[in-house]
C-alpha atoms as a PDB file:
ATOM      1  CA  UNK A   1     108.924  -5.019  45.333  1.00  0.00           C
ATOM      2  CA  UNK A   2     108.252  -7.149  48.893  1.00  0.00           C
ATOM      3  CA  UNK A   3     105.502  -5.424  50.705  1.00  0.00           C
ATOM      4  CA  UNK A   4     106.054  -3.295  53.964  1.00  0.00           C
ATOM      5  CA  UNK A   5     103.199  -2.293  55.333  1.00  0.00           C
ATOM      6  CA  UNK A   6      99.436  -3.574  55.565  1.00  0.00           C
ATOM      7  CA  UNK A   7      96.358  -2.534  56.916  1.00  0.00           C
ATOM      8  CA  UNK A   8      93.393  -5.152  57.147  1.00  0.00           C
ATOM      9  CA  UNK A   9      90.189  -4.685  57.203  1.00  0.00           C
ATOM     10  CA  UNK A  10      90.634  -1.913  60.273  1.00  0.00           C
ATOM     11  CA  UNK A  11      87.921  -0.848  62.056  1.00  0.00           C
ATOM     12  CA  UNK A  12      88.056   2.030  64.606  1.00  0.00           C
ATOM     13  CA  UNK A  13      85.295   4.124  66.924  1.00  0.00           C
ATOM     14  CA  UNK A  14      85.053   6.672  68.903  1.00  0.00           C
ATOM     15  CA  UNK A  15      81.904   6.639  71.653  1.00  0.00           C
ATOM     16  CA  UNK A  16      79.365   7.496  68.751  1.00  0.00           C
ATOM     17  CA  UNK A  17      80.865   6.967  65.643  1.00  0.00           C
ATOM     18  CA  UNK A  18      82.709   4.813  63.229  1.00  0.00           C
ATOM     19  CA  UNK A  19      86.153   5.995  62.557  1.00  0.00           C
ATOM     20  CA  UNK A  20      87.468   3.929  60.144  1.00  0.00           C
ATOM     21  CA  UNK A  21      85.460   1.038  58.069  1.00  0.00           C
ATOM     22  CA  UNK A  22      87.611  -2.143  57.052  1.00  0.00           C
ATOM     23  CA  UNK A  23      90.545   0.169  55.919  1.00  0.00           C
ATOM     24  CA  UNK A  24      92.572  -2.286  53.860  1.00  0.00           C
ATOM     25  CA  UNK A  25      95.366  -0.713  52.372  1.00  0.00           C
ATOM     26  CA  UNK A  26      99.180  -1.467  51.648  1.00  0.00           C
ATOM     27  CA  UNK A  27     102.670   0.026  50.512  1.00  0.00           C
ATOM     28  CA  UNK A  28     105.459  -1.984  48.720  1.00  0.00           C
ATOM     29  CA  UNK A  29     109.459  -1.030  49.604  1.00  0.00           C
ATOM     30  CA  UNK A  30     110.214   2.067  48.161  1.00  0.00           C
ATOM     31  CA  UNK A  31     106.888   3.103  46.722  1.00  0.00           C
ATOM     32  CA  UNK A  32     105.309   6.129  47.481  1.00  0.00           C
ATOM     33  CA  UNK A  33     101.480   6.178  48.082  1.00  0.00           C
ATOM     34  CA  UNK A  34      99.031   8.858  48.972  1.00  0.00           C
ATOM     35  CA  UNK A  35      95.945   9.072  50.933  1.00  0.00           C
ATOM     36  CA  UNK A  36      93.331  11.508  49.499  1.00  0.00           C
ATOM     37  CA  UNK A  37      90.574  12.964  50.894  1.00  0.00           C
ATOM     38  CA  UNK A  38      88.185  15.824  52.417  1.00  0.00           C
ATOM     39  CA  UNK A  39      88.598  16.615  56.125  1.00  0.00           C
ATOM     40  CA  UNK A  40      86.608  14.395  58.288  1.00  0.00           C
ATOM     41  CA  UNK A  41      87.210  11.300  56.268  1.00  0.00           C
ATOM     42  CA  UNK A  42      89.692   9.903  58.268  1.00  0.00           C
ATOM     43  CA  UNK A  43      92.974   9.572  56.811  1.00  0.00           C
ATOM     44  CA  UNK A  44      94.619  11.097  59.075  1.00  0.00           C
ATOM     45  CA  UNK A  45      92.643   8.643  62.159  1.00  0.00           C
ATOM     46  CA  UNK A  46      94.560   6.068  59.141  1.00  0.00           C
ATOM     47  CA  UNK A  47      98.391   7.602  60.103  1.00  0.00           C
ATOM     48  CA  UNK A  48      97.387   8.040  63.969  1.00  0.00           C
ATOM     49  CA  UNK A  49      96.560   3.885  63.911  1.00  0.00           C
ATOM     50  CA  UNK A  50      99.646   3.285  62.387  1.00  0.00           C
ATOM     51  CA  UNK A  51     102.133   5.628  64.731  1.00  0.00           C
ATOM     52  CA  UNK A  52     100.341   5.218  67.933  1.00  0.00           C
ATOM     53  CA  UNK A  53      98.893   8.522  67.765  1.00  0.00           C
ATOM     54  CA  UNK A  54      94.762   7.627  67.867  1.00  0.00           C
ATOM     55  CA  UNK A  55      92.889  10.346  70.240  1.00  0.00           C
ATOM     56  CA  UNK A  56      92.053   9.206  73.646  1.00  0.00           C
ATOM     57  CA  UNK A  57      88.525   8.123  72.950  1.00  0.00           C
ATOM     58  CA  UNK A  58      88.984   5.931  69.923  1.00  0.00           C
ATOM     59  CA  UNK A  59      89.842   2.448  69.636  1.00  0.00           C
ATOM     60  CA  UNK A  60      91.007  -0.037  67.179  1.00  0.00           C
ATOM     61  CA  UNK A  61      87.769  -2.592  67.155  1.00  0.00           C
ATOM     62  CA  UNK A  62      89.182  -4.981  64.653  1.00  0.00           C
ATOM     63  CA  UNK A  63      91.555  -5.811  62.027  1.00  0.00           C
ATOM     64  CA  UNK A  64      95.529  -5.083  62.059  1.00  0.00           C
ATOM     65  CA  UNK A  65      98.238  -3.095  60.973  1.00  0.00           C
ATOM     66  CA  UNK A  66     101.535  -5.167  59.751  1.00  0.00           C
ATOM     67  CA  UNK A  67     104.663  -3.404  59.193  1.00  0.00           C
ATOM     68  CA  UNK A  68     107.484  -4.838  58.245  1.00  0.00           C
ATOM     69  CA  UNK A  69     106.050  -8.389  58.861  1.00  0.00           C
ATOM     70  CA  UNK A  70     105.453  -7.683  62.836  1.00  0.00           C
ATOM     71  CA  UNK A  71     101.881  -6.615  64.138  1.00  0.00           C
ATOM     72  CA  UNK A  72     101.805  -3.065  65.006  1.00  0.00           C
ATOM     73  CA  UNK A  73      99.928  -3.132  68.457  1.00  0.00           C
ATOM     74  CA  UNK A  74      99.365   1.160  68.526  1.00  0.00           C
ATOM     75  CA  UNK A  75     102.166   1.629  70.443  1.00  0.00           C
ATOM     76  CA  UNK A  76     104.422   4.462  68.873  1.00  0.00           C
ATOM     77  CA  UNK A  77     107.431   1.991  69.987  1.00  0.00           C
ATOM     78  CA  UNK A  78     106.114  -1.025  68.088  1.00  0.00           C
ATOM     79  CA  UNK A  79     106.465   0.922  64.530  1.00  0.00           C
ATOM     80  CA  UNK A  80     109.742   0.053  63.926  1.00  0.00           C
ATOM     81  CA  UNK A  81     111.615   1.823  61.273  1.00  0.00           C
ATOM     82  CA  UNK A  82     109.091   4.336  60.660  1.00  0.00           C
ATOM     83  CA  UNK A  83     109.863   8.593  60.491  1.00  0.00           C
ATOM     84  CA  UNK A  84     106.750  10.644  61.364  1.00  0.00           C
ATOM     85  CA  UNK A  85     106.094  13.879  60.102  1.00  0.00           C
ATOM     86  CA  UNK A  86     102.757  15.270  61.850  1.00  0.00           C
ATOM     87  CA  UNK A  87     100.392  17.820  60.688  1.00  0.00           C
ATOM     88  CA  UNK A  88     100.870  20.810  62.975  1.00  0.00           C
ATOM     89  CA  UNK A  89     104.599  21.570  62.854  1.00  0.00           C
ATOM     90  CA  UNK A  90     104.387  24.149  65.526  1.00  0.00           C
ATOM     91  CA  UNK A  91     103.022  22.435  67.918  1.00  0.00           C
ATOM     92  CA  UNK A  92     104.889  19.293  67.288  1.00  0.00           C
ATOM     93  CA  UNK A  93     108.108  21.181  68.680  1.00  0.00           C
ATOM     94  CA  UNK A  94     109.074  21.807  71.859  1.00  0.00           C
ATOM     95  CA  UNK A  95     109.052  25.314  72.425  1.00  0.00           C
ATOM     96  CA  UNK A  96     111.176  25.157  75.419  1.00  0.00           C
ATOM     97  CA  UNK A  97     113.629  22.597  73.292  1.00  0.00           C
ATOM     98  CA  UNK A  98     116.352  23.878  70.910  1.00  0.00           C
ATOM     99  CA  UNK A  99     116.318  22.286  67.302  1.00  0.00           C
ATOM    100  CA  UNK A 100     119.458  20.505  68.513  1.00  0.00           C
ATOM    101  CA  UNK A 101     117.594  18.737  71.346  1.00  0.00           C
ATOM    102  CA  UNK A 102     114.621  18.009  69.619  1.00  0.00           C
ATOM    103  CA  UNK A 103     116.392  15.778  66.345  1.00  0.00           C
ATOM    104  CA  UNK A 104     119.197  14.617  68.864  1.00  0.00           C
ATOM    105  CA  UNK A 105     117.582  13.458  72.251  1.00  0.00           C
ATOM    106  CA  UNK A 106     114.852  11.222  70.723  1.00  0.00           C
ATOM    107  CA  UNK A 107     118.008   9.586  68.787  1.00  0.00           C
ATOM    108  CA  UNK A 108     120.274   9.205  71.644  1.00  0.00           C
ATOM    109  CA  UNK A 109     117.595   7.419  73.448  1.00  0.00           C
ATOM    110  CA  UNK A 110     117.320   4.715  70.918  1.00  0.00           C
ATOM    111  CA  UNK A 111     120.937   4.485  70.237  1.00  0.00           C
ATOM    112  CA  UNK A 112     122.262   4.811  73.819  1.00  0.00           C
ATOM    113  CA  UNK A 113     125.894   3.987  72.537  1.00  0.00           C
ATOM    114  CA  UNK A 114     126.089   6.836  70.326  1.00  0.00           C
ATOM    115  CA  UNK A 115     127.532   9.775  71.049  1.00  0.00           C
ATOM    116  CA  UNK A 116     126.196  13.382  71.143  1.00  0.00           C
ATOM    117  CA  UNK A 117     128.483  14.488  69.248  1.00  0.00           C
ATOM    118  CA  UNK A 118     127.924  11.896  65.739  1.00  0.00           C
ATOM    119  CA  UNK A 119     124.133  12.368  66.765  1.00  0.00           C
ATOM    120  CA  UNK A 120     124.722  16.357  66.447  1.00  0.00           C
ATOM    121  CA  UNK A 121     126.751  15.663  63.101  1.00  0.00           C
ATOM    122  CA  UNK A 122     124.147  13.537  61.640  1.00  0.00           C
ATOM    123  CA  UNK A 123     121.549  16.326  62.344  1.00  0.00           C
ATOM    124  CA  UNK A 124     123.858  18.764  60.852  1.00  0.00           C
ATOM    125  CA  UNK A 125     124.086  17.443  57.721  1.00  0.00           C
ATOM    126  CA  UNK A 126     120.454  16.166  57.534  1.00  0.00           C
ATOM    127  CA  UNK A 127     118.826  19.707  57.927  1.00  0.00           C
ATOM    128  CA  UNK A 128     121.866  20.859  55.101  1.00  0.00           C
ATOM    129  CA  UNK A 129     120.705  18.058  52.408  1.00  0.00           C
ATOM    130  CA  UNK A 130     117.106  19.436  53.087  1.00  0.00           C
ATOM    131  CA  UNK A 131     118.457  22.643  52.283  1.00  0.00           C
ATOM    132  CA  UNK A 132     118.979  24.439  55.117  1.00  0.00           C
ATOM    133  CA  UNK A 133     122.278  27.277  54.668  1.00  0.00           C
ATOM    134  CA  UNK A 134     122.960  27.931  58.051  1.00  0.00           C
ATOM    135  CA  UNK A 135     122.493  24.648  59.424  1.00  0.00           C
ATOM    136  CA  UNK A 136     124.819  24.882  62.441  1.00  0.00           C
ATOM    137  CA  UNK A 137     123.344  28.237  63.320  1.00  0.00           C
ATOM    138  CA  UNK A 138     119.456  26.283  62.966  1.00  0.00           C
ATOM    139  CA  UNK A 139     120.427  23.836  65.215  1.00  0.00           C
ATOM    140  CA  UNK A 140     120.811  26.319  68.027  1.00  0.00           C
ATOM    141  CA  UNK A 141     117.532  28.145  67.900  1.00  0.00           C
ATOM    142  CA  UNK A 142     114.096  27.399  69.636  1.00  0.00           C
ATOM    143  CA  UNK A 143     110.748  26.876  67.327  1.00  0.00           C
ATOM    144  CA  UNK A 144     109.853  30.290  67.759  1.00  0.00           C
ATOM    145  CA  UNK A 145     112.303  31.679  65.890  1.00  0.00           C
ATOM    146  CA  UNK A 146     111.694  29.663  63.027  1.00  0.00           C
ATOM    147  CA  UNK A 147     109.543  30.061  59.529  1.00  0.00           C
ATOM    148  CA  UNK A 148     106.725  28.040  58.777  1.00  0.00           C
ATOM    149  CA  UNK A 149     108.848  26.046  55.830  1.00  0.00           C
ATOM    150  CA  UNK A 150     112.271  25.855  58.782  1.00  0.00           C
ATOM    151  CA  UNK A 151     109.983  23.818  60.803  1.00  0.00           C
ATOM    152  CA  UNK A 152     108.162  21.739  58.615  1.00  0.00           C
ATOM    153  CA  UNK A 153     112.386  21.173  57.175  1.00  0.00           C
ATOM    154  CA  UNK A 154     113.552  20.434  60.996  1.00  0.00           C
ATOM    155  CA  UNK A 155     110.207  17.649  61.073  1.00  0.00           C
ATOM    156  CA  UNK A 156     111.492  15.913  58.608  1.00  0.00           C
ATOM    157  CA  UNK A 157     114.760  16.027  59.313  1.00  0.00           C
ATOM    158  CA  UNK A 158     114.186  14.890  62.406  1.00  0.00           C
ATOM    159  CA  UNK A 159     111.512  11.860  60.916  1.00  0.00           C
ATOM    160  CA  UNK A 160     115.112  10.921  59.183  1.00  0.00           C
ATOM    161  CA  UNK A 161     117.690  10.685  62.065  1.00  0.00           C
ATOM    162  CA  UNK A 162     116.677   6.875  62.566  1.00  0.00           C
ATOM    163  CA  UNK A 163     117.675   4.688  59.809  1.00  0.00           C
ATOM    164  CA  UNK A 164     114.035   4.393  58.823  1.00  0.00           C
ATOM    165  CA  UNK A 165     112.521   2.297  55.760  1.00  0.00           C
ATOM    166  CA  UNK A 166     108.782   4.230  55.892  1.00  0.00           C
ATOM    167  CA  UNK A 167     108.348   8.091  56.344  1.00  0.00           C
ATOM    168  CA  UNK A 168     104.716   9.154  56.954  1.00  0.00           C
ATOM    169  CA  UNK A 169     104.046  12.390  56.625  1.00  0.00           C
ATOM    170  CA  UNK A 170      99.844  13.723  57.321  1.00  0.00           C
ATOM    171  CA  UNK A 171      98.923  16.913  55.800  1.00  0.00           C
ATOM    172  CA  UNK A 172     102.665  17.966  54.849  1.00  0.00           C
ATOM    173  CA  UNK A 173     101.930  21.127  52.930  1.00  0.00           C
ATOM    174  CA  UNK A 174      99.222  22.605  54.816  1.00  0.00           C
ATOM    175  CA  UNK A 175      98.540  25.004  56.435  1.00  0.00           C
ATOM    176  CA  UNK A 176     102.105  27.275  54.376  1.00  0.00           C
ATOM    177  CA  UNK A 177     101.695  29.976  52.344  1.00  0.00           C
ATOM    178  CA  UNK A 178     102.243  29.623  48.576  1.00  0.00           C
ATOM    179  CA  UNK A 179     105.537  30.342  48.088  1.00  0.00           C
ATOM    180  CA  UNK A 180     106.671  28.357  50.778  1.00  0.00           C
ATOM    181  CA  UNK A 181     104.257  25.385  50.286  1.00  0.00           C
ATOM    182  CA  UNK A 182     105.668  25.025  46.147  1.00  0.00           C
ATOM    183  CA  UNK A 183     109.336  24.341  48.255  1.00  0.00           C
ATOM    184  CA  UNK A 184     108.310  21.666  50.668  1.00  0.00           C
ATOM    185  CA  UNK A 185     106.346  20.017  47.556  1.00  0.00           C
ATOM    186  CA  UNK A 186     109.456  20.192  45.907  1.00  0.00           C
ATOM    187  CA  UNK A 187     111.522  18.995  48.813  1.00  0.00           C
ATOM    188  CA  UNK A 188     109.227  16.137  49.433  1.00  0.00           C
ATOM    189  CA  UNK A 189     109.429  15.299  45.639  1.00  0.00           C
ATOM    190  CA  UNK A 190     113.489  15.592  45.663  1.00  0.00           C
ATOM    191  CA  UNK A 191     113.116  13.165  48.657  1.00  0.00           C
ATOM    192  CA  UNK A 192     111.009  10.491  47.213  1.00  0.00           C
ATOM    193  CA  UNK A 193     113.467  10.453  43.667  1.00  0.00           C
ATOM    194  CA  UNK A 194     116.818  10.239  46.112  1.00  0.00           C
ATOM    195  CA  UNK A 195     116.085   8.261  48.720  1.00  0.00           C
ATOM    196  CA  UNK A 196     114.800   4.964  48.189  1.00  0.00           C
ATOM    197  CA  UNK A 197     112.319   5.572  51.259  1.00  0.00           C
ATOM    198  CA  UNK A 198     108.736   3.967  51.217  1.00  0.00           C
ATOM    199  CA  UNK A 199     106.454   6.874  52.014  1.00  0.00           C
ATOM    200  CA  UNK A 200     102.686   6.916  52.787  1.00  0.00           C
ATOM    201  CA  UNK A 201     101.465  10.439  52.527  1.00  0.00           C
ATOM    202  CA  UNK A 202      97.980  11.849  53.617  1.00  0.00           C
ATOM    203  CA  UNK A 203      97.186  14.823  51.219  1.00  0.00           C
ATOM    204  CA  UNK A 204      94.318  16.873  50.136  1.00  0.00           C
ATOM    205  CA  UNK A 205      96.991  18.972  47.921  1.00  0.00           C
ATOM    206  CA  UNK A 206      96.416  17.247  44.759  1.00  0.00           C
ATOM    207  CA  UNK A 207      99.071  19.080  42.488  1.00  0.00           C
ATOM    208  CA  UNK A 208     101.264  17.889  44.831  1.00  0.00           C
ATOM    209  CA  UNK A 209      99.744  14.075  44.537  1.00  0.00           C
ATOM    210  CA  UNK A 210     100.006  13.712  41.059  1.00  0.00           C
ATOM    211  CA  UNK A 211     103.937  14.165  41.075  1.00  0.00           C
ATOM    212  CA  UNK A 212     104.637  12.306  43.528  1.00  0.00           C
ATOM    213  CA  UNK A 213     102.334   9.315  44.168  1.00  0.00           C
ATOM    214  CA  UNK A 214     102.905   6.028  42.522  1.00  0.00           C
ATOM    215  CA  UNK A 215      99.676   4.695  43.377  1.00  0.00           C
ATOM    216  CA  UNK A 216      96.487   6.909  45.186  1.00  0.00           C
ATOM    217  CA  UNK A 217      93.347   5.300  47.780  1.00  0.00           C
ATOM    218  CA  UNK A 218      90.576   7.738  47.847  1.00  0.00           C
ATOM    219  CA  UNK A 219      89.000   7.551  50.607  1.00  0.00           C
ATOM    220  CA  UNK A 220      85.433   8.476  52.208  1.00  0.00           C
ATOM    221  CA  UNK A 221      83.939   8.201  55.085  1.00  0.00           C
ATOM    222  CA  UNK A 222      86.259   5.619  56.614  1.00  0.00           C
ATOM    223  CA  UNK A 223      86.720   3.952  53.371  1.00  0.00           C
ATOM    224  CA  UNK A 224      88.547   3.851  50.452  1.00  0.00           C
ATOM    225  CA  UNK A 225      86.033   4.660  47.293  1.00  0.00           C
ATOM    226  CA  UNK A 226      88.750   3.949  45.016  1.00  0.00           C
ATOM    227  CA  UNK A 227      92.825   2.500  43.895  1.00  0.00           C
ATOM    228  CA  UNK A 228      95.015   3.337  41.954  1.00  0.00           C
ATOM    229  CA  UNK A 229      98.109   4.491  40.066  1.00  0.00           C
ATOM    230  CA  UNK A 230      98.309   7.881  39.456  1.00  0.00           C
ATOM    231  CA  UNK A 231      97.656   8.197  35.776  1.00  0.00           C
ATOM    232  CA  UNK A 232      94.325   5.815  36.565  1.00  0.00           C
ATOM    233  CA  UNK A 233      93.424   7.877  39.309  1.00  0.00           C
ATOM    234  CA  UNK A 234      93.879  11.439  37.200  1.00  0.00           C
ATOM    235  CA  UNK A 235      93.523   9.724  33.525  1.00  0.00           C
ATOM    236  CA  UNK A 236      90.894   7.158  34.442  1.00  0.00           C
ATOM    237  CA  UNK A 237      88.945   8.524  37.305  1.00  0.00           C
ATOM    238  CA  UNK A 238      85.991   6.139  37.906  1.00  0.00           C
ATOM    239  CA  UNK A 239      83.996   6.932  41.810  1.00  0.00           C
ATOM    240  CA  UNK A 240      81.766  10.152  41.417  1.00  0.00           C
ATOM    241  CA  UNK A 241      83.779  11.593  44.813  1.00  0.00           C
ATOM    242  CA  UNK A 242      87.133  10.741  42.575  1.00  0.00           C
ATOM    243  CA  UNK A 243      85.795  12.900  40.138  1.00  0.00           C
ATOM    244  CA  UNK A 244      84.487  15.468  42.042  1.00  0.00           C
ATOM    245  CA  UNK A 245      87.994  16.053  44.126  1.00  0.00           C
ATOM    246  CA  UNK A 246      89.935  16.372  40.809  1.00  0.00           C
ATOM    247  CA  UNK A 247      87.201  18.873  39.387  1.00  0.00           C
ATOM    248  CA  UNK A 248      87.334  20.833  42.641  1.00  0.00           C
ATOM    249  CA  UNK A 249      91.442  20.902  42.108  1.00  0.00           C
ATOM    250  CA  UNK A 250      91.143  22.053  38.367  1.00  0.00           C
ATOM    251  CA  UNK A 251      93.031  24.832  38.473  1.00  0.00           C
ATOM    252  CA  UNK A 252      93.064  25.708  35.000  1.00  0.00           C
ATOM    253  CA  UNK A 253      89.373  26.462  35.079  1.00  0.00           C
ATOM    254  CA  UNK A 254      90.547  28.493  38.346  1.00  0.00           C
ATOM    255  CA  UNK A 255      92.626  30.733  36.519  1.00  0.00           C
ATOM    256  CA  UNK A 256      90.387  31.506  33.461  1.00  0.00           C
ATOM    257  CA  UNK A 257      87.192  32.518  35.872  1.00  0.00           C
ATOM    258  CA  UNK A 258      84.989  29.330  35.148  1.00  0.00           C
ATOM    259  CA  UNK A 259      82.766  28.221  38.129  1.00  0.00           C
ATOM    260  CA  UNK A 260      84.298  25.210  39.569  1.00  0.00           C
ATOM    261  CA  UNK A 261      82.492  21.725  40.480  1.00  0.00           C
ATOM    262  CA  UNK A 262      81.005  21.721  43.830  1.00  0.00           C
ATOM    263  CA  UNK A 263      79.982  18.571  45.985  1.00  0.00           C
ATOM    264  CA  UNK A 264      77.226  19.073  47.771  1.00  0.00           C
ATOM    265  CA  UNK A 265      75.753  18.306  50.895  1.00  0.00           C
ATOM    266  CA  UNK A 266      78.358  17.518  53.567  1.00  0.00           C
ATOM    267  CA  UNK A 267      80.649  14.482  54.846  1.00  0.00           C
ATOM    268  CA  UNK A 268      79.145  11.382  55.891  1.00  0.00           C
ATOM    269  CA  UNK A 269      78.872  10.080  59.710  1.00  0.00           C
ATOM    270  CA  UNK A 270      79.080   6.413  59.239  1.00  0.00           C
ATOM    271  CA  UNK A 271      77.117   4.131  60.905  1.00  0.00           C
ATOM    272  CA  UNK A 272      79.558   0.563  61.039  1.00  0.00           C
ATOM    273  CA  UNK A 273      75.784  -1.095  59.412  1.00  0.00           C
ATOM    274  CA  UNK A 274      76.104   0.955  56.589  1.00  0.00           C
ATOM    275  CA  UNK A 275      75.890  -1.653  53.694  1.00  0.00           C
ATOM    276  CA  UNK A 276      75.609   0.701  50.670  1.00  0.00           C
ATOM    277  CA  UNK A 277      77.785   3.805  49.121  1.00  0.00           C
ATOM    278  CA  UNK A 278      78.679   6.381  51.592  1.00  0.00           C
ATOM    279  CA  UNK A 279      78.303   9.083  48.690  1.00  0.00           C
ATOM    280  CA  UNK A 280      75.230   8.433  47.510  1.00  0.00           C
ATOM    281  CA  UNK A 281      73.298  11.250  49.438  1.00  0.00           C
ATOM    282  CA  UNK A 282      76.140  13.779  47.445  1.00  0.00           C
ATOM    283  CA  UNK A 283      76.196  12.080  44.236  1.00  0.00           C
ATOM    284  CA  UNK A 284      74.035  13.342  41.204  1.00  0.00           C
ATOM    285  CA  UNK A 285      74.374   9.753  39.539  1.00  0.00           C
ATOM    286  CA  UNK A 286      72.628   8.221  42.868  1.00  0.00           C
ATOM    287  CA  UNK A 287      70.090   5.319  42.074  1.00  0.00           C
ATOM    288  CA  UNK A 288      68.006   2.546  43.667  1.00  0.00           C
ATOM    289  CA  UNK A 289      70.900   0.024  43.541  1.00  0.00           C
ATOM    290  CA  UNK A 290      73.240   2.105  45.618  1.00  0.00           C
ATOM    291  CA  UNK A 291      71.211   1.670  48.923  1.00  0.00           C
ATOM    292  CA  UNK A 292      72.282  -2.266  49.026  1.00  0.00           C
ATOM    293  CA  UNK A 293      75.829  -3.707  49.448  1.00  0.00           C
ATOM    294  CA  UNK A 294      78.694  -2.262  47.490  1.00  0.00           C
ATOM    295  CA  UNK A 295      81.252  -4.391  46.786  1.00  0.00           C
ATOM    296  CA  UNK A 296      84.766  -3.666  46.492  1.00  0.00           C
ATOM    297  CA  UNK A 297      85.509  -4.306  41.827  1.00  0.00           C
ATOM    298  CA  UNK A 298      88.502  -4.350  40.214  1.00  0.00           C
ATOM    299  CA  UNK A 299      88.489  -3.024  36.779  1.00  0.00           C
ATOM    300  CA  UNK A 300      92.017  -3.161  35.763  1.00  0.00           C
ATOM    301  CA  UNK A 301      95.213  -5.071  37.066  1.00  0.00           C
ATOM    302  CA  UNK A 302      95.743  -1.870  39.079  1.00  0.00           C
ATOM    303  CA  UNK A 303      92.811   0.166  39.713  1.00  0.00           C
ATOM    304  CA  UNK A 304      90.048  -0.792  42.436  1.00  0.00           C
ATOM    305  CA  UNK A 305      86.384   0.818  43.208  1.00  0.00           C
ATOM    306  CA  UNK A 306      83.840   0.397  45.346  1.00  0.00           C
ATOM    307  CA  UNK A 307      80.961   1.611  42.891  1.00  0.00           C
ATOM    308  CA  UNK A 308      77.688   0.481  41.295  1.00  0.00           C
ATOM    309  CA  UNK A 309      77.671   2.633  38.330  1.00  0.00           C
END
């Protein structure tokens, strides 16, 4: 598969921090990769870089973003062919905007020849493939008046008007209640089988990442810890933090009482001179040779760490 998008080496900082640390990351044509994480480690900061959507008081310090072999500059109108699906779905809606509006003007302003009318069919039968019954009568409500799991359906559907080759979605079953958050994952998973779409997904949901990543970056404190596919991510885990996310997620030990793994301590606030591991002030397997330089190892043909140990 030719590759689509690449980050290199990214740095990015805010007025007292480091955001991001030589973020190096790509996705091939059609493949669909995940970003893990724990809040505060900035994969989401990861999608705003690529989308044009960094906060006011952070800035991209070195290193680039390719998509599609053209520099992305930050712009949201220099990302090309890419459908964005943001965290918050209710705020990322209009309120004052009916669903038609909000999937047909962006469109129309693009694709100036086209008429409403084709744009209004195309969202028709988008928000019906996703699922959506009463498609027509969706179309002609406000965001109000829609569930949690309509509007996260209308975001993507709107992500896909464009004829887009990447959809990003941060976050994408968040903040849903059960029921409805086991339909999106299944929606997003029925999307990644039919489509053909590239998709880079930030996640902390990690049922949800192991069917439907093809390959996983865990990443910490503006880093990625550790690469791979997803059976050498959940088969293979190598990075204490790896380890410690997929304990935290066991849910099997959930459901018959056991006490669950806990990581201790709290997210680091990196320091761009930070030469050795991030985790080592969490990790019980913490030694002398973790204060120097870790270096980046691969131990496979496909899976990457950034580990001592």
């Amino acid at each position: 598969m030719a590759e689509l998008l690449r980050f290199e080496s990214l740095f990015a900082e805010d007025e007292r921090h480091t955001i991001l640390a030589g973020l190096s990351l790509h996705v091939d044509e059609g493949e669909k990769v995940v970003i893990v994480g724990e809040s505060g480690c900035g994969k989401t900061m990861s999608i705003g870089a690529l989308v044009g959507l960094l906060p006011d008081d952070v800035r991209i310090t070195s290193g680039s973003v390719v998509f599609d072999g053209h520099a992305v500059s930050g712009r949201s109108e220099d990302s090309g062919r890419i459908g964005f699906v943001p965290q918050n779905t209710s705020d990322s809606l209009h309120p004052l905007l009916k669903v038609s509006h909000t999937m047909t003007d962006p469109y129309l302003h693009h694709h100036r020849k086209e008429s409403r009318k084709a744009a209004l069919e195309k969202a028709l039968h988008l928000l019906s493939s996703l699922g959506i019954e009463d498609a027509g009568r969706v179309l002609s409500l406000y965001p109000w008046q829609l569930s949690g799991g309509m509007k996260q359906r209308v975001n993507i559907a709107s992500a896909l008007m464009d004829d887009i080759k990447l959809l990003v979605a941060d976050e994408p079953t968040s903040a849903l209640d059960i029921h409805i958050r086991r339909q999106i994952e299944e929606l997003y998973i029925a999307l990644a089988e039919n489509s053909g779409l590239a998709m880079l997904i930030v996640s902390h949901d990690l049922g949800f990442v192991k069917g439907i990543a093809d390959r996983i970056y865990v990443m910490y404190a503006g880093r990625i810890v550790e690469e791979g596919t997803c059976s050498d991510i959940f088969e293979n885990p190598v990075h204490p933090y790896t380890k410690a996310l997929i304990a935290l997620a066991d849910r099997k030990a959930r459901e018959k009482g056991k006490d669950l793994a806990e990581i201790g301590g709290t997210p680091f606030v990196l320091d761009r001179a930070s030469a050795g591991c991030t985790f080592s002030p969490r990790c019980s397997s913490c030694s002398s040779s973790c204060i120097g330089p870790v270096c980046y190892k691969q131990i496979s043909p496909t899976h990457f760490v950034r580990c001592v140990l």
